[in-house]
PDB file of N, CA and C in Angstrom:
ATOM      1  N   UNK A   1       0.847  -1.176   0.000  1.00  0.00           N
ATOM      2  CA  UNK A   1       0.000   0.000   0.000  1.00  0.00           C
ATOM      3  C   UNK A   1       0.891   1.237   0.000  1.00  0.00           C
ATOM      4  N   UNK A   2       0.716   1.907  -1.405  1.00  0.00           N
ATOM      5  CA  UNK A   2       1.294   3.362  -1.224  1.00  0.00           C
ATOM      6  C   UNK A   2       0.872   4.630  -0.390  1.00  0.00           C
ATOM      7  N   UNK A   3       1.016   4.660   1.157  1.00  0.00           N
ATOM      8  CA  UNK A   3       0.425   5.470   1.788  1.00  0.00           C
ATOM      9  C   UNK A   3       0.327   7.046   1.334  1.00  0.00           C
ATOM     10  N   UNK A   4       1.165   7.575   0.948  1.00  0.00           N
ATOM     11  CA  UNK A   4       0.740   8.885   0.123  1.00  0.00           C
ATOM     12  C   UNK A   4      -0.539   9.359  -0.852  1.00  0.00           C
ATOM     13  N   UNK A   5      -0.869   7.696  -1.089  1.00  0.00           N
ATOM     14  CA  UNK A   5      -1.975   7.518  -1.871  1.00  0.00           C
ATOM     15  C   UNK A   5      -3.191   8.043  -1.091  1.00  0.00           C
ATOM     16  N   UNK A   6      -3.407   8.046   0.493  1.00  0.00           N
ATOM     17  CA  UNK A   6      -4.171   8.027   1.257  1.00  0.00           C
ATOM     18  C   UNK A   6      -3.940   9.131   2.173  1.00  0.00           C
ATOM     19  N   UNK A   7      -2.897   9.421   2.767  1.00  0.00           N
ATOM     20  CA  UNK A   7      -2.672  10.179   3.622  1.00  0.00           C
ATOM     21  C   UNK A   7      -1.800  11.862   3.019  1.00  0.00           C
ATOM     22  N   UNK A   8      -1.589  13.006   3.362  1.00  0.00           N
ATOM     23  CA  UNK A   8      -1.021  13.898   2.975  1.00  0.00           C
ATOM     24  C   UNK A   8      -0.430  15.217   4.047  1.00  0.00           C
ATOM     25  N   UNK A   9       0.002  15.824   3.935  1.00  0.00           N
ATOM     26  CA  UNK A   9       0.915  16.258   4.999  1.00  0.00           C
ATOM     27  C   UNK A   9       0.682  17.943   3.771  1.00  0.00           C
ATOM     28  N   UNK A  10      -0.106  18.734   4.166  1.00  0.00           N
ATOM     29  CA  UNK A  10      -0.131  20.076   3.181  1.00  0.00           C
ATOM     30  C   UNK A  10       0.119  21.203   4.828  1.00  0.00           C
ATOM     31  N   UNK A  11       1.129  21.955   4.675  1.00  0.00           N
ATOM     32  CA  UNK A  11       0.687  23.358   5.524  1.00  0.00           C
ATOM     33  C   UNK A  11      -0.571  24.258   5.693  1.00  0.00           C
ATOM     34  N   UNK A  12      -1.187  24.152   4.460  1.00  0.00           N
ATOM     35  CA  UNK A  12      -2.168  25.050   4.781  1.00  0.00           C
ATOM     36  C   UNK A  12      -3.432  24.433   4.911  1.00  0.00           C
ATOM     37  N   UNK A  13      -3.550  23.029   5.353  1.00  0.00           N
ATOM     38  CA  UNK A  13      -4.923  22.093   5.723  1.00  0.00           C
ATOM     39  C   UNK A  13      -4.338  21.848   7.409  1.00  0.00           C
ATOM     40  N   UNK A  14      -5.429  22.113   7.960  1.00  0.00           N
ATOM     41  CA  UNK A  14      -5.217  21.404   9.670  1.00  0.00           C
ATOM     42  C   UNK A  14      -3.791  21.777   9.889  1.00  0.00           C
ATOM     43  N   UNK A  15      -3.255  22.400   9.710  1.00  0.00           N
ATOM     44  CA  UNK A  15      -1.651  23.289   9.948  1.00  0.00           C
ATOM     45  C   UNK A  15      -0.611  22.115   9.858  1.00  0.00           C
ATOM     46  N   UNK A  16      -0.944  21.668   8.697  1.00  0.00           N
ATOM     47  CA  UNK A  16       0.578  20.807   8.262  1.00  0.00           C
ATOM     48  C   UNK A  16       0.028  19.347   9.483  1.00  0.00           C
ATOM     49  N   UNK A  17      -0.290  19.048  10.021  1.00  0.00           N
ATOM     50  CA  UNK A  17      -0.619  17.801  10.426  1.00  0.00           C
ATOM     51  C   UNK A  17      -0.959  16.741   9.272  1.00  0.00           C
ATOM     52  N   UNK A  18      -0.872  15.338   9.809  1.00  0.00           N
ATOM     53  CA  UNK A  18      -1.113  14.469   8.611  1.00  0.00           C
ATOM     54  C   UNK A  18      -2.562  14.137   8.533  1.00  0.00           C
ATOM     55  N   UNK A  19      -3.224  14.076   7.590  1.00  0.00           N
ATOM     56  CA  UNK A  19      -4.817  14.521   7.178  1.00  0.00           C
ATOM     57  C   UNK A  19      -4.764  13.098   5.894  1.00  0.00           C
ATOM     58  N   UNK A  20      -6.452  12.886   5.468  1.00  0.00           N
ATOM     59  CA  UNK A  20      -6.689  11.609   4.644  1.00  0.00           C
ATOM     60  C   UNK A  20      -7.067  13.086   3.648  1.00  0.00           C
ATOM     61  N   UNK A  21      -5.872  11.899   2.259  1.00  0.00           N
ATOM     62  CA  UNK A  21      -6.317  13.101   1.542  1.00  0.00           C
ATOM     63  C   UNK A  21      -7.712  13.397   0.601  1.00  0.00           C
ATOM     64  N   UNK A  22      -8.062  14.614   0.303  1.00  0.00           N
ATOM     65  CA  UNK A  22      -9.474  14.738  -0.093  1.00  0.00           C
ATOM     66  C   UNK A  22     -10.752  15.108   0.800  1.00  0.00           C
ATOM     67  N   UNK A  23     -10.257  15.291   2.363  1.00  0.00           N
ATOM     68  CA  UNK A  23     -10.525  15.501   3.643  1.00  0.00           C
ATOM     69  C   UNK A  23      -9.939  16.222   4.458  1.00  0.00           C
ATOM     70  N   UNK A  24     -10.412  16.587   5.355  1.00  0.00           N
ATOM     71  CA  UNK A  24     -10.182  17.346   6.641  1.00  0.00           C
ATOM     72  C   UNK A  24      -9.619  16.847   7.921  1.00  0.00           C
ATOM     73  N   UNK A  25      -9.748  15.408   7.530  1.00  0.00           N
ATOM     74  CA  UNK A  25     -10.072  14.187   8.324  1.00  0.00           C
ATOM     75  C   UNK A  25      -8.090  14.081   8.967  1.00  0.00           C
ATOM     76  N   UNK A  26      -7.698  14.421  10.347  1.00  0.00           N
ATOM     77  CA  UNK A  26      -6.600  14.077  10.940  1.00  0.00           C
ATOM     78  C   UNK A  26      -6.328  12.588  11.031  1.00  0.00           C
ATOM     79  N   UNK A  27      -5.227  12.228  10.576  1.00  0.00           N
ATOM     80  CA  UNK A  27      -4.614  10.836  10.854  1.00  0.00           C
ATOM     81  C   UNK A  27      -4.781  10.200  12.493  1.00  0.00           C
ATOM     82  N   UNK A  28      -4.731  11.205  12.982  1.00  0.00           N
ATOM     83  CA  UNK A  28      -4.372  10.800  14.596  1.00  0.00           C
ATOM     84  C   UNK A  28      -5.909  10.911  15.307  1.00  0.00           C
ATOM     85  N   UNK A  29      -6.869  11.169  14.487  1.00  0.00           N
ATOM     86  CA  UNK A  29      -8.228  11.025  15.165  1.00  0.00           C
ATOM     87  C   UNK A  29      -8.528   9.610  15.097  1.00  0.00           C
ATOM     88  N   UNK A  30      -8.117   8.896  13.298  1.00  0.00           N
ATOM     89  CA  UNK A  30      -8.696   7.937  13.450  1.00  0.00           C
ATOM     90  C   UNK A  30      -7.728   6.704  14.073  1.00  0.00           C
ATOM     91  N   UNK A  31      -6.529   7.408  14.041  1.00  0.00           N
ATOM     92  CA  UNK A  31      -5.983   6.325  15.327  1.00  0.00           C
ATOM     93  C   UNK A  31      -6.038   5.786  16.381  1.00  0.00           C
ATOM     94  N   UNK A  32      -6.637   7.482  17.368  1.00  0.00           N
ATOM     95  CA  UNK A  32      -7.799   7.363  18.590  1.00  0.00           C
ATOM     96  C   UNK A  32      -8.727   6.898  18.653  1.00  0.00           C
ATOM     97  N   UNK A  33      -9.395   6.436  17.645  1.00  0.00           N
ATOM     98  CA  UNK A  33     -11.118   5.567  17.941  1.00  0.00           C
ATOM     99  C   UNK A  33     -10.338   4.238  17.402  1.00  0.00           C
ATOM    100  N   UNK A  34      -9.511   4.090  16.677  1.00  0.00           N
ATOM    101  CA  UNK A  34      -8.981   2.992  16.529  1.00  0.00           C
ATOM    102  C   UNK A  34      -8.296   2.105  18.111  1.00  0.00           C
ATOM    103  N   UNK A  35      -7.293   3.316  18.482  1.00  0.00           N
ATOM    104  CA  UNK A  35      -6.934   2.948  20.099  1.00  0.00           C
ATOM    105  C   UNK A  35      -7.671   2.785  21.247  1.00  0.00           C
ATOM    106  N   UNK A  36      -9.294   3.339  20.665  1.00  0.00           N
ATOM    107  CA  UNK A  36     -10.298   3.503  21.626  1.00  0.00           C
ATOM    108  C   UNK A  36     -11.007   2.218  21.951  1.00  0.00           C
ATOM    109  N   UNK A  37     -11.011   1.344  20.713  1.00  0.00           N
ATOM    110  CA  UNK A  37     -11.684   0.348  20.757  1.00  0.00           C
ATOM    111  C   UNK A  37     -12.799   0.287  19.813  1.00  0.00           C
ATOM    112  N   UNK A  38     -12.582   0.919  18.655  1.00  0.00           N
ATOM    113  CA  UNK A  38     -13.617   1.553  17.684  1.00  0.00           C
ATOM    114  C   UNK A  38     -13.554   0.540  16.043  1.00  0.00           C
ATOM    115  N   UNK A  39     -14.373   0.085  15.878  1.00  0.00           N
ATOM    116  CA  UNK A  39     -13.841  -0.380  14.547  1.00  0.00           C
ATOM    117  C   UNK A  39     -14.015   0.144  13.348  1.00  0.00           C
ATOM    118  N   UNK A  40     -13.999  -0.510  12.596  1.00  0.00           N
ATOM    119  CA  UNK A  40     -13.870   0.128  10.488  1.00  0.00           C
ATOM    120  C   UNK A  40     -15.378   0.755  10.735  1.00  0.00           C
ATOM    121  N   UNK A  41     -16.326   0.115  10.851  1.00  0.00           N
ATOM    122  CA  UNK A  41     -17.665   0.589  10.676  1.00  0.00           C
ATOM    123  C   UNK A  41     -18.070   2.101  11.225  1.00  0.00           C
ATOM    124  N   UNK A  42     -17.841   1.734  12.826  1.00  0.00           N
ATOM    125  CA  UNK A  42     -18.047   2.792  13.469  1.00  0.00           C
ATOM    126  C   UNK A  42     -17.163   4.192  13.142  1.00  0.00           C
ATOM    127  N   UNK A  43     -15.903   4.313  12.503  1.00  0.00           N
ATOM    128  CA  UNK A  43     -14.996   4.792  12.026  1.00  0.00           C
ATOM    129  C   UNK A  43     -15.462   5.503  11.044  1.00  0.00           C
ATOM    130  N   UNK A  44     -16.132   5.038  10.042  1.00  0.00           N
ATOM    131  CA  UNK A  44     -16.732   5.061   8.854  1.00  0.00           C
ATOM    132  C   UNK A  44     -18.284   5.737   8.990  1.00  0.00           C
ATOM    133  N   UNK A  45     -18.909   5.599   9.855  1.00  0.00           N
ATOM    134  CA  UNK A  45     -19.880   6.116  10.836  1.00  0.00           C
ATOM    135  C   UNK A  45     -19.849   7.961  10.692  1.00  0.00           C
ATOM    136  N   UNK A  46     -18.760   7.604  11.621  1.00  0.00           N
ATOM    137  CA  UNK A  46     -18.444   8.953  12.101  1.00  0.00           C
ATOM    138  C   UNK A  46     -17.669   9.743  10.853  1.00  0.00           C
ATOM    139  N   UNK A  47     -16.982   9.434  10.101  1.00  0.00           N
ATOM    140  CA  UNK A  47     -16.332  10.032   9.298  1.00  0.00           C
ATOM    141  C   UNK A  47     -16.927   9.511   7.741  1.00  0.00           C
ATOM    142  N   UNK A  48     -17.760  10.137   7.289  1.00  0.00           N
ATOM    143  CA  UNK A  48     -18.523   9.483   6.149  1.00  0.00           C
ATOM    144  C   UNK A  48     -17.604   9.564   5.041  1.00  0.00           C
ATOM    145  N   UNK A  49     -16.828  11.232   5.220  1.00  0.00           N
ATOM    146  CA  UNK A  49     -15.912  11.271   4.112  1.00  0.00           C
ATOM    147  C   UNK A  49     -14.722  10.093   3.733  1.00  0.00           C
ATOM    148  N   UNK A  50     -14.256   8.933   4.371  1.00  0.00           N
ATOM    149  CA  UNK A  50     -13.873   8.676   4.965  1.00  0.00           C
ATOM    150  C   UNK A  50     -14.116   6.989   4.182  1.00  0.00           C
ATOM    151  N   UNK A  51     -13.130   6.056   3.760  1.00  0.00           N
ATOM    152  CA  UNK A  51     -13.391   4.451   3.119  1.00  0.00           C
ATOM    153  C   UNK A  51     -12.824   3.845   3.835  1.00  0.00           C
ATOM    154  N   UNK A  52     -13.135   2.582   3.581  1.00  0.00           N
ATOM    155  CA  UNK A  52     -12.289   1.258   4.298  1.00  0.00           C
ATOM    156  C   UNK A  52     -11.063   1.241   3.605  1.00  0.00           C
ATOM    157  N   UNK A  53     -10.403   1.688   2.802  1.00  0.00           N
ATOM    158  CA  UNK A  53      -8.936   2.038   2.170  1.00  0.00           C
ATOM    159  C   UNK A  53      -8.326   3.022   3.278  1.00  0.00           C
ATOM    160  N   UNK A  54      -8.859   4.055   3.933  1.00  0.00           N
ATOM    161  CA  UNK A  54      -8.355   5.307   4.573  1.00  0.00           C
ATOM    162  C   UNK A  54      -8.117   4.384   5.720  1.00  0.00           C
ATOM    163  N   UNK A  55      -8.920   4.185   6.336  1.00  0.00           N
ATOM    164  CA  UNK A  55      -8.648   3.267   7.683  1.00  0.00           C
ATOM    165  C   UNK A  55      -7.748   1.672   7.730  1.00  0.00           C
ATOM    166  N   UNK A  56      -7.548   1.396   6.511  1.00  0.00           N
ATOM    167  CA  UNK A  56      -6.308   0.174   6.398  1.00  0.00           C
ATOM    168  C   UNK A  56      -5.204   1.382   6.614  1.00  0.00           C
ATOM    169  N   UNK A  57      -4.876   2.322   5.504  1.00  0.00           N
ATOM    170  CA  UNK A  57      -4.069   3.173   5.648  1.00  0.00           C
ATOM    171  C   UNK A  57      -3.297   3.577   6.783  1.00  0.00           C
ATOM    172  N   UNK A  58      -4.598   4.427   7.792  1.00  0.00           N
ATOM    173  CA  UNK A  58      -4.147   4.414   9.078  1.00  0.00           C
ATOM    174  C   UNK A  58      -3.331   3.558   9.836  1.00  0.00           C
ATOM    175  N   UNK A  59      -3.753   2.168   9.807  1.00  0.00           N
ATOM    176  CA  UNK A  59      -3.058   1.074  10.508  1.00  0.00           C
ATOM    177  C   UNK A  59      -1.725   0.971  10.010  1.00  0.00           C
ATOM    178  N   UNK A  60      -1.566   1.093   8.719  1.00  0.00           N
ATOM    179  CA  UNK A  60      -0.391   0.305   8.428  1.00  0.00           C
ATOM    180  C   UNK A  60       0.366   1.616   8.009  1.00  0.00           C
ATOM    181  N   UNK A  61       0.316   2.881   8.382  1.00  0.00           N
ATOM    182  CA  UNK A  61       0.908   3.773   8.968  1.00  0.00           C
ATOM    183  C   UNK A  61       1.515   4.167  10.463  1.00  0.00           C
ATOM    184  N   UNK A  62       0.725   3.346  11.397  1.00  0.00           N
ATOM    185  CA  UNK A  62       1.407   3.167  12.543  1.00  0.00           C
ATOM    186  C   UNK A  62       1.878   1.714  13.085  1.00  0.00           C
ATOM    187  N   UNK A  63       2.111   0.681  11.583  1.00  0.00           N
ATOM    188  CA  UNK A  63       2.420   0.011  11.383  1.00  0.00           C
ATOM    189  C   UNK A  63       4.228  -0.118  11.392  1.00  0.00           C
ATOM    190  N   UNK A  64       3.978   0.788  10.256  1.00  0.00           N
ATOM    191  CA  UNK A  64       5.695   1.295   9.594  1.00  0.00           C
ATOM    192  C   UNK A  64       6.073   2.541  10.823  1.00  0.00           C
ATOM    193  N   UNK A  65       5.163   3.001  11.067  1.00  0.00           N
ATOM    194  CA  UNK A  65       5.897   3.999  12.341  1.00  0.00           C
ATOM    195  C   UNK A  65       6.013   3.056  13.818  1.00  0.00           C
ATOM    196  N   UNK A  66       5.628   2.394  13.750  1.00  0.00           N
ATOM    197  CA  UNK A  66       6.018   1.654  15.175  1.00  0.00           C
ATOM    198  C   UNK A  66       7.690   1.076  14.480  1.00  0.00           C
ATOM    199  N   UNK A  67       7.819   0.210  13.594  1.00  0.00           N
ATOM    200  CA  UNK A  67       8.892   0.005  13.227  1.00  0.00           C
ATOM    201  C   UNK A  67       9.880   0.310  13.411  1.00  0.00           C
ATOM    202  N   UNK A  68       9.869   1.660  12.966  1.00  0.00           N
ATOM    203  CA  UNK A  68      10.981   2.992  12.520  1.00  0.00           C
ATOM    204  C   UNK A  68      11.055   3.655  13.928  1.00  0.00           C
ATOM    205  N   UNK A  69      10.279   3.567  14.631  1.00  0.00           N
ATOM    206  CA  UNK A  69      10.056   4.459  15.822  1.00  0.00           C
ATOM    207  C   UNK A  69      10.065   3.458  17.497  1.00  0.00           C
ATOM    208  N   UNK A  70       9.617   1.963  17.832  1.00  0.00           N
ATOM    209  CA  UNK A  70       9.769   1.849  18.833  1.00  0.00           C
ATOM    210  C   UNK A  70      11.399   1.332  19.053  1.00  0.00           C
ATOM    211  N   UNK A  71      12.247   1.086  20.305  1.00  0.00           N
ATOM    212  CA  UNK A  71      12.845   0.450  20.603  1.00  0.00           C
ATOM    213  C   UNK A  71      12.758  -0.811  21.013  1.00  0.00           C
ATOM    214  N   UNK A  72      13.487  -1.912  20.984  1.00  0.00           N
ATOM    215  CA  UNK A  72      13.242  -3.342  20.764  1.00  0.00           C
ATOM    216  C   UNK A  72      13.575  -3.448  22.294  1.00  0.00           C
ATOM    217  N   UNK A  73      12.363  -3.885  23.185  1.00  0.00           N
ATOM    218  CA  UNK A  73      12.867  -4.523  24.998  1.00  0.00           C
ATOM    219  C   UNK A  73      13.418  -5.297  24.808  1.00  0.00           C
ATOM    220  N   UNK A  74      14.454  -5.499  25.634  1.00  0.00           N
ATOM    221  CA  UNK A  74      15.090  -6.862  25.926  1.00  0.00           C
ATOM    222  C   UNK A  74      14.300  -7.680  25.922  1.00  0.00           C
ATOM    223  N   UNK A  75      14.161  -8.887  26.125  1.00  0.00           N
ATOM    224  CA  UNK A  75      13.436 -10.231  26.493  1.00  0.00           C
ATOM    225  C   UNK A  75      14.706 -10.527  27.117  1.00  0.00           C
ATOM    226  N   UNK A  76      14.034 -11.666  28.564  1.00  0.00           N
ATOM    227  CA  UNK A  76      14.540 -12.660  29.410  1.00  0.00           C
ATOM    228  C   UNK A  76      14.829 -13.508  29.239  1.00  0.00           C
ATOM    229  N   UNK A  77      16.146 -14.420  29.232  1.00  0.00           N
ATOM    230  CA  UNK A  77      16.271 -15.685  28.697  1.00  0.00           C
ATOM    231  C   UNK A  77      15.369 -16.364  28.838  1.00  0.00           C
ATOM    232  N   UNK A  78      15.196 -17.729  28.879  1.00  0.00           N
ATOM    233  CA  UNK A  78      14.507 -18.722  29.258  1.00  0.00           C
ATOM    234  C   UNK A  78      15.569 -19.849  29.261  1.00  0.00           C
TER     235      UNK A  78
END
């Protein structure tokens, strides 16, 4: 999935935050109902502008950012 395809990063929409493009719609809202316990439907609900493409998007944007971004815990032998 080419996320640029979906997501966009403009200065003068929502002040340069990352937004679904063709929308108003912040990346990090639908991460929050995603983190909330919210699914595709209800997601889709609330954000009509808004497809089941945008919300794969989301995921596998903090997919590749967990990647790039967490540090690996140790694990305990066994």
């Amino acid at each position: 999935m080419e996320l640029s395809e979906f997501i966009i990063r403009n200065p003068r929409v929502c002040n340069g935050q990352p937004v679904f493009r063709g929308t108003r719609v912040p990346l990090r809202t639908v991460l929050a109902s995603l983190a909330d316990g919210d699914d595709g439907d209800v997601i889709l609900q609330d954000f009509p502008t808004l497809s089941r493409e945008h919300v794969r998007a989301a995921i596998a944007f903090a997919a590749a950012s967990a990647v790039d971004d967490m540090p690996y815990a140790e694990l305990p032998l066994s």
